[in-house]
N, C-alpha and C. Protein backbone atom coordinates (compact mmCIF):
# COMPACT_ATOMS: atom_id res chain seq x y z
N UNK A 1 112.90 124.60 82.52
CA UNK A 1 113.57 125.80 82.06
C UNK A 1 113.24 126.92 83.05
N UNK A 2 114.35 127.86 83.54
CA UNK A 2 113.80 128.83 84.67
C UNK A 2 113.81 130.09 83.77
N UNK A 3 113.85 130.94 84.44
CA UNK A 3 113.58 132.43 83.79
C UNK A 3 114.65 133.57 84.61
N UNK A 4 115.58 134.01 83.80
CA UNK A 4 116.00 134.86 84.08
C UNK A 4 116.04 136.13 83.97
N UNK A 5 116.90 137.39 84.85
CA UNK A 5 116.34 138.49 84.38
C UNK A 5 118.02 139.35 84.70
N UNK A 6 118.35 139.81 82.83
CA UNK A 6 119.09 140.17 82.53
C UNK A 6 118.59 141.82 82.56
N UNK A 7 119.49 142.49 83.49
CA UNK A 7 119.33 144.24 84.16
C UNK A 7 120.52 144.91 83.72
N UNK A 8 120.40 145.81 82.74
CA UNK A 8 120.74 146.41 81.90
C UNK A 8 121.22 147.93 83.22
N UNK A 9 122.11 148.07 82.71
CA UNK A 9 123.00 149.22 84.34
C UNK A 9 123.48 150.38 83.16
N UNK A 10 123.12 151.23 83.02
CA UNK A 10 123.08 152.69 82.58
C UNK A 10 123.61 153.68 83.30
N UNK A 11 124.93 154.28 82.99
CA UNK A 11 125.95 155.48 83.80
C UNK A 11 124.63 156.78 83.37
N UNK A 12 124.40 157.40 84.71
CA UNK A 12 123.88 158.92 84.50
C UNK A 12 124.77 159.44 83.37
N UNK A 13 124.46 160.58 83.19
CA UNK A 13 125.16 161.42 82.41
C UNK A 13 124.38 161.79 80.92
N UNK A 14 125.33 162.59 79.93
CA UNK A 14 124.99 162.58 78.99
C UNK A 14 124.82 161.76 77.89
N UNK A 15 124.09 161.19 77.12
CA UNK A 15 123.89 160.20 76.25
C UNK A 15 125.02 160.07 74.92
N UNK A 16 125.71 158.97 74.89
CA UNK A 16 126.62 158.88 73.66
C UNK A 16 125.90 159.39 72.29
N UNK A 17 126.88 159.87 71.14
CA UNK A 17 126.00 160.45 70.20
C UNK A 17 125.58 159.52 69.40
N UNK A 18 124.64 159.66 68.27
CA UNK A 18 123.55 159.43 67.32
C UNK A 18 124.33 157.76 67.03
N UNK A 19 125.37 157.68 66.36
CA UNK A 19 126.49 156.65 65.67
C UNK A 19 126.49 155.52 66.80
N UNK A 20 127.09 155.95 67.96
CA UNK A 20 126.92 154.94 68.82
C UNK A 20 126.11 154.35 68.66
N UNK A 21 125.07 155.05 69.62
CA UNK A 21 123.67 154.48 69.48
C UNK A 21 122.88 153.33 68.62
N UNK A 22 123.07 154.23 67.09
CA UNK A 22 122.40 153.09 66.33
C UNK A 22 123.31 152.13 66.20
N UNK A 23 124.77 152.02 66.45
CA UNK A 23 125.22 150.60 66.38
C UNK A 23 124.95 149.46 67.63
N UNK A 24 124.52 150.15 68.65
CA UNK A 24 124.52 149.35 69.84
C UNK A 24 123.21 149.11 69.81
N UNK A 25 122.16 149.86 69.21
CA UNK A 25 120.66 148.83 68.52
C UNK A 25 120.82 147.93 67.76
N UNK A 26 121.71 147.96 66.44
CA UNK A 26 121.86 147.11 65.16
C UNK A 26 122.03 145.85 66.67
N UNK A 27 123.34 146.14 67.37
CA UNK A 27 123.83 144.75 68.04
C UNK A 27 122.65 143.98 68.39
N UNK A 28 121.89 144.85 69.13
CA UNK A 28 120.84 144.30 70.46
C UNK A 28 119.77 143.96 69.36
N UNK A 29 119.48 144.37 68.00
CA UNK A 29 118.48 143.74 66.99
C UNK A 29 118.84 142.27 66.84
N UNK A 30 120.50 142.25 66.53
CA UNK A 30 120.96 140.91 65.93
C UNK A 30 120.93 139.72 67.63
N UNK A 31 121.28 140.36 68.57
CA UNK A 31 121.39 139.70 69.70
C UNK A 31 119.70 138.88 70.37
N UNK A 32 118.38 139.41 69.65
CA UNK A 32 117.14 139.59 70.15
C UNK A 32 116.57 138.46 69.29
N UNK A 33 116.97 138.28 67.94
CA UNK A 33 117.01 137.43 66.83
C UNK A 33 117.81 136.12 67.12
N UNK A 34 118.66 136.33 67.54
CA UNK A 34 119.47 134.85 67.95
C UNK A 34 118.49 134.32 69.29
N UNK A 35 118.59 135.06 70.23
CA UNK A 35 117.99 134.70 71.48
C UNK A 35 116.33 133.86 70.83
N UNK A 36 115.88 134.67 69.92
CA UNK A 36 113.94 133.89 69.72
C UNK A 36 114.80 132.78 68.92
N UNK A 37 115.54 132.51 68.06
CA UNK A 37 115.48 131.24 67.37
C UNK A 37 116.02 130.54 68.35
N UNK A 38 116.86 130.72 69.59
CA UNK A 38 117.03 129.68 70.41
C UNK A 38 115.74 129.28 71.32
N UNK A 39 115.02 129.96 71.41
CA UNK A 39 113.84 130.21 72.15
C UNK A 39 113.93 130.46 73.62
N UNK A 40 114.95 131.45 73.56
CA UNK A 40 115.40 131.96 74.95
C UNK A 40 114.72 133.10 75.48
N UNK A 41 114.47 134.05 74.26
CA UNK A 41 113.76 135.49 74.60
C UNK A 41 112.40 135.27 74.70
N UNK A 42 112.37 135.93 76.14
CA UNK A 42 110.95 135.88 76.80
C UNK A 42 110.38 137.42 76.13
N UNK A 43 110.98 138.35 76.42
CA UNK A 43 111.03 139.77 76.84
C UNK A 43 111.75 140.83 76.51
N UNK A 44 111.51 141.70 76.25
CA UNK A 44 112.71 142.87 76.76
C UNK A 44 112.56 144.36 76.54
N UNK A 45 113.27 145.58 77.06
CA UNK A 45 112.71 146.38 76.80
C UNK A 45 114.00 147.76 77.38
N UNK A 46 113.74 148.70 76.78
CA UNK A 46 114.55 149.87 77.47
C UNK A 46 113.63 150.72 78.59
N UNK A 47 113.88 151.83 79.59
CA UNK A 47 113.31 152.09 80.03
C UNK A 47 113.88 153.73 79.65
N UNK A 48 112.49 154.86 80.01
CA UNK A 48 113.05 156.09 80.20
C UNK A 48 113.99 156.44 81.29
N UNK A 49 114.43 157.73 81.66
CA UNK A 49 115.71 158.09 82.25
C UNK A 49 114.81 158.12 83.93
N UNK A 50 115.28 158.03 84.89
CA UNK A 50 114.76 157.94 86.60
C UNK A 50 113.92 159.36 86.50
N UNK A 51 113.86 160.61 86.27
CA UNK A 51 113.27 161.39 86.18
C UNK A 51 112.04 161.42 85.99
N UNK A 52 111.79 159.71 85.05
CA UNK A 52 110.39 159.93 84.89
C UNK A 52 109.47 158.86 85.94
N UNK A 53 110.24 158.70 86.70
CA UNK A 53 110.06 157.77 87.95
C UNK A 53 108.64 158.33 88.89
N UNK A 54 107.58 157.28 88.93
CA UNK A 54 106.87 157.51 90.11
C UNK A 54 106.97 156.73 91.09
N UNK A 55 107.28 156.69 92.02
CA UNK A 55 107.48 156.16 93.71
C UNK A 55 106.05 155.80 94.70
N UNK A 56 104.95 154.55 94.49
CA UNK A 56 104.29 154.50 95.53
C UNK A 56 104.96 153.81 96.69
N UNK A 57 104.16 154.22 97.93
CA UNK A 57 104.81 153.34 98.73
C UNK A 57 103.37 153.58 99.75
N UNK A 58 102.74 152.08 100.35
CA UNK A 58 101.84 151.78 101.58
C UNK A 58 102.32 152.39 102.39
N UNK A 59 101.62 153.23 103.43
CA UNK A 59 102.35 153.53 104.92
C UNK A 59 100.09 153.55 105.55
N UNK A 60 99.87 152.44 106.68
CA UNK A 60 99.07 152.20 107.00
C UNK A 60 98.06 151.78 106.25
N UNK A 61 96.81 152.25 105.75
CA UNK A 61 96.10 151.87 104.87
C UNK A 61 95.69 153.09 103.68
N UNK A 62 96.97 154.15 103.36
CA UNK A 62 96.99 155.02 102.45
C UNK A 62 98.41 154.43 101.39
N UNK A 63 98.13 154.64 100.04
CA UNK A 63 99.20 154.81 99.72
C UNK A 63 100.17 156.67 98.61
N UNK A 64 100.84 156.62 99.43
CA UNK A 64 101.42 157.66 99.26
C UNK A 64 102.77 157.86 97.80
N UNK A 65 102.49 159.12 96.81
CA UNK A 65 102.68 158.99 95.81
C UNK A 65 104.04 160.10 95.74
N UNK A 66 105.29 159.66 95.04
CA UNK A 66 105.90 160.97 94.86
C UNK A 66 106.79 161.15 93.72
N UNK A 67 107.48 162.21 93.09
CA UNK A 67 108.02 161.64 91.58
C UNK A 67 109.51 161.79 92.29
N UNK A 68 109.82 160.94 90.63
CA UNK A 68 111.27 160.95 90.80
C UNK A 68 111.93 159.34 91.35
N UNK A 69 112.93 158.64 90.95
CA UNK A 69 113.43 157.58 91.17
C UNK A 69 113.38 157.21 92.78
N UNK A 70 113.10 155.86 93.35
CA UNK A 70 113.24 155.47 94.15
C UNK A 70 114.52 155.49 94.90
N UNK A 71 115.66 155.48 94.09
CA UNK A 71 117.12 155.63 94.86
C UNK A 71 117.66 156.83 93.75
N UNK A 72 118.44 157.33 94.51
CA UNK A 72 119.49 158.44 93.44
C UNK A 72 120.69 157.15 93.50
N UNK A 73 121.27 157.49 92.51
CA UNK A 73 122.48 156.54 92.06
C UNK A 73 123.53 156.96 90.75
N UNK A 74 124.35 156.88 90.74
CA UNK A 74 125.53 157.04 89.53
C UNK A 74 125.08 156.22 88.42
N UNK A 75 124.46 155.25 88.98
CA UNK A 75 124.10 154.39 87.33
C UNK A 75 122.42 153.93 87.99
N UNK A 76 121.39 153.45 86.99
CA UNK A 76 120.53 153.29 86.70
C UNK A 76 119.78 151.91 85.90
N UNK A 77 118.66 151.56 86.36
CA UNK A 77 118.24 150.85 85.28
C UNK A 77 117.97 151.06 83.79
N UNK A 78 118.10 150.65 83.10
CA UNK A 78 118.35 151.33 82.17
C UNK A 78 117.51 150.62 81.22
N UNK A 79 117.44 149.21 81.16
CA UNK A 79 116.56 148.34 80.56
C UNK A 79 116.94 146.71 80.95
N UNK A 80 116.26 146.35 80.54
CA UNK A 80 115.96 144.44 80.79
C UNK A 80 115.95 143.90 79.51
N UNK A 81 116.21 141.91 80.01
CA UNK A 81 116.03 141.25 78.87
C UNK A 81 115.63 139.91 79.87
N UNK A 82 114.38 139.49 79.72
CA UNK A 82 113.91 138.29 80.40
C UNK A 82 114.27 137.17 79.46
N UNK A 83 115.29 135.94 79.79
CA UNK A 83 115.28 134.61 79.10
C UNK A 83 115.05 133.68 80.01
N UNK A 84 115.02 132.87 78.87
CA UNK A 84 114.54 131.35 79.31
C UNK A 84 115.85 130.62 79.37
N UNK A 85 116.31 129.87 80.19
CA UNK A 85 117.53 129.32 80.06
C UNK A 85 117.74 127.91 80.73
N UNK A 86 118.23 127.37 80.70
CA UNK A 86 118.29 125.63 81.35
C UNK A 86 118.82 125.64 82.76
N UNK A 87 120.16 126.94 82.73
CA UNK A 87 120.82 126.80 83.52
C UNK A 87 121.63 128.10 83.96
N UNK A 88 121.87 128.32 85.27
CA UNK A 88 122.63 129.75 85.13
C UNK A 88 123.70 130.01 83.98
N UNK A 89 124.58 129.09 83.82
CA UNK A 89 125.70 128.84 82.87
C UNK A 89 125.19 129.93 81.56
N UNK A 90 123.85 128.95 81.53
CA UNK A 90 123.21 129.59 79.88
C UNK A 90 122.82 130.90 80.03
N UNK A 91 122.16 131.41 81.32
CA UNK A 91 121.67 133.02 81.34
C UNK A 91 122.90 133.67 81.49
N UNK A 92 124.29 133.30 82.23
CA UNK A 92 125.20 134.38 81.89
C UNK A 92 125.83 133.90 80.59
N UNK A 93 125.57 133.18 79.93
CA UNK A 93 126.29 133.53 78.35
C UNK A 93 125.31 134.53 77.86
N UNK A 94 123.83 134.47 78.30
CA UNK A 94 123.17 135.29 77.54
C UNK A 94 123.73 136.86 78.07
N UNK A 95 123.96 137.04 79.05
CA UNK A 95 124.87 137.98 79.66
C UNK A 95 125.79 138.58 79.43
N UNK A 96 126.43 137.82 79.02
CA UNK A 96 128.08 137.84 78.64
C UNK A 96 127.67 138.62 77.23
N UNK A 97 127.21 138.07 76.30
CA UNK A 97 126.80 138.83 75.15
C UNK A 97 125.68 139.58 74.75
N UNK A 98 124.72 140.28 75.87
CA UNK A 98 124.00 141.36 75.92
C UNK A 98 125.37 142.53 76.42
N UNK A 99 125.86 141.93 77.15
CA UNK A 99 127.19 143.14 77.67
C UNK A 99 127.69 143.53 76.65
N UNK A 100 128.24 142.77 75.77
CA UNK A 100 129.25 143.01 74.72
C UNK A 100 128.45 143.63 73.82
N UNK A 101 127.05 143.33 73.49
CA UNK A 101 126.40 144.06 72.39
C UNK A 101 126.22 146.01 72.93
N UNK A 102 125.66 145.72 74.31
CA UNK A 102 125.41 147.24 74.75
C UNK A 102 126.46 148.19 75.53
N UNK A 103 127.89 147.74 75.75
CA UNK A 103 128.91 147.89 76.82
C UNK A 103 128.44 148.22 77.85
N UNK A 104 127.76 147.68 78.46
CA UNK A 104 127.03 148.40 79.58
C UNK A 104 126.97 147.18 80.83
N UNK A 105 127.05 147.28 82.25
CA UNK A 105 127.06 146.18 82.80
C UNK A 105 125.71 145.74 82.77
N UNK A 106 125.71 144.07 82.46
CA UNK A 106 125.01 143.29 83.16
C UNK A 106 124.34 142.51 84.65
N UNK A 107 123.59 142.63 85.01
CA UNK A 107 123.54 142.02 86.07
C UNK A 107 122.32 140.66 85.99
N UNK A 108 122.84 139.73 86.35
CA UNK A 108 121.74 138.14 85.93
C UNK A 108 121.19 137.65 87.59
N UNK A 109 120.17 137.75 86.91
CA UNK A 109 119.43 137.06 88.51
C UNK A 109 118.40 136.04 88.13
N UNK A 110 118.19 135.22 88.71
CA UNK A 110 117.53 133.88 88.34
C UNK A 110 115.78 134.57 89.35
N UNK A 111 114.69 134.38 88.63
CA UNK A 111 112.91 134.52 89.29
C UNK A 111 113.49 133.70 90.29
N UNK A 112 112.52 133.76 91.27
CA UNK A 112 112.15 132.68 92.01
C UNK A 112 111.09 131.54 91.48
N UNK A 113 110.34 131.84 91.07
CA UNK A 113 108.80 131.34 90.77
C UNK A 113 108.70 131.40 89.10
N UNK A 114 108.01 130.20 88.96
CA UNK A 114 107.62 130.38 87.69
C UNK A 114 105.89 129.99 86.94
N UNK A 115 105.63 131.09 86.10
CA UNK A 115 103.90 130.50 86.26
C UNK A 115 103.85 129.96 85.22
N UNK A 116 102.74 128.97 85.65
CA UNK A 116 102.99 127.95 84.87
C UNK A 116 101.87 127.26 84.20
């Protein structure tokens, strides 16, 4: 079984109101529940907005600290969902219907490595 990692893509801007919202949790509650009884859900999580971004980065043998998102961008990470899946097939269905629960794009990328 490999491990995938379902990246949740968030438009800047202002946040849809209150109604949205809690329906596109109810989804991602019922979507989080299916995923553990298949025993697909590893993981998952939302993240705060890039603002609250800290940036290290090595340059010689210091490392140097600064705020604020690593890239400026129109859309954002926004949150994740790590599964377990047999096969790519299976991580983009899990895909296919994390999209539909959050309207938000998906993006599926298979680990390299798995510990084991």
């Amino acid at each position: 079984m490999k491990q995938y990692l379902l990246s949740v893509y968030q438009p800047e801007g202002p946040m849809p109101d209150q109604e949205f919202l809690d329906q596109i949790q109810r989804n991602l509650d019922e979507l989080n529940a299916e995923m553990r009884a298949a025993g697909a859900w590893v993981f998952s999580g939302g993240l705060h907005s890039p603002s609250t971004a800290t940036v290290l980065r090595a340059k010689d043998d210091e490392v140097l600290t600064t705020d604020g998102p690593f890239l400026e961008g129109k859309e954002y990470l926004g949150g994740f969902t790590i599964v377990n899946a047999p096969d790519l097939d299976a991580a983009l269905e899990w895909g296919r219907r994390l999209t539909l629960a959050t309207t938000l794009p998906i993006e599926v990328r298979p680990f390299y490595w798995q510990q084991g």
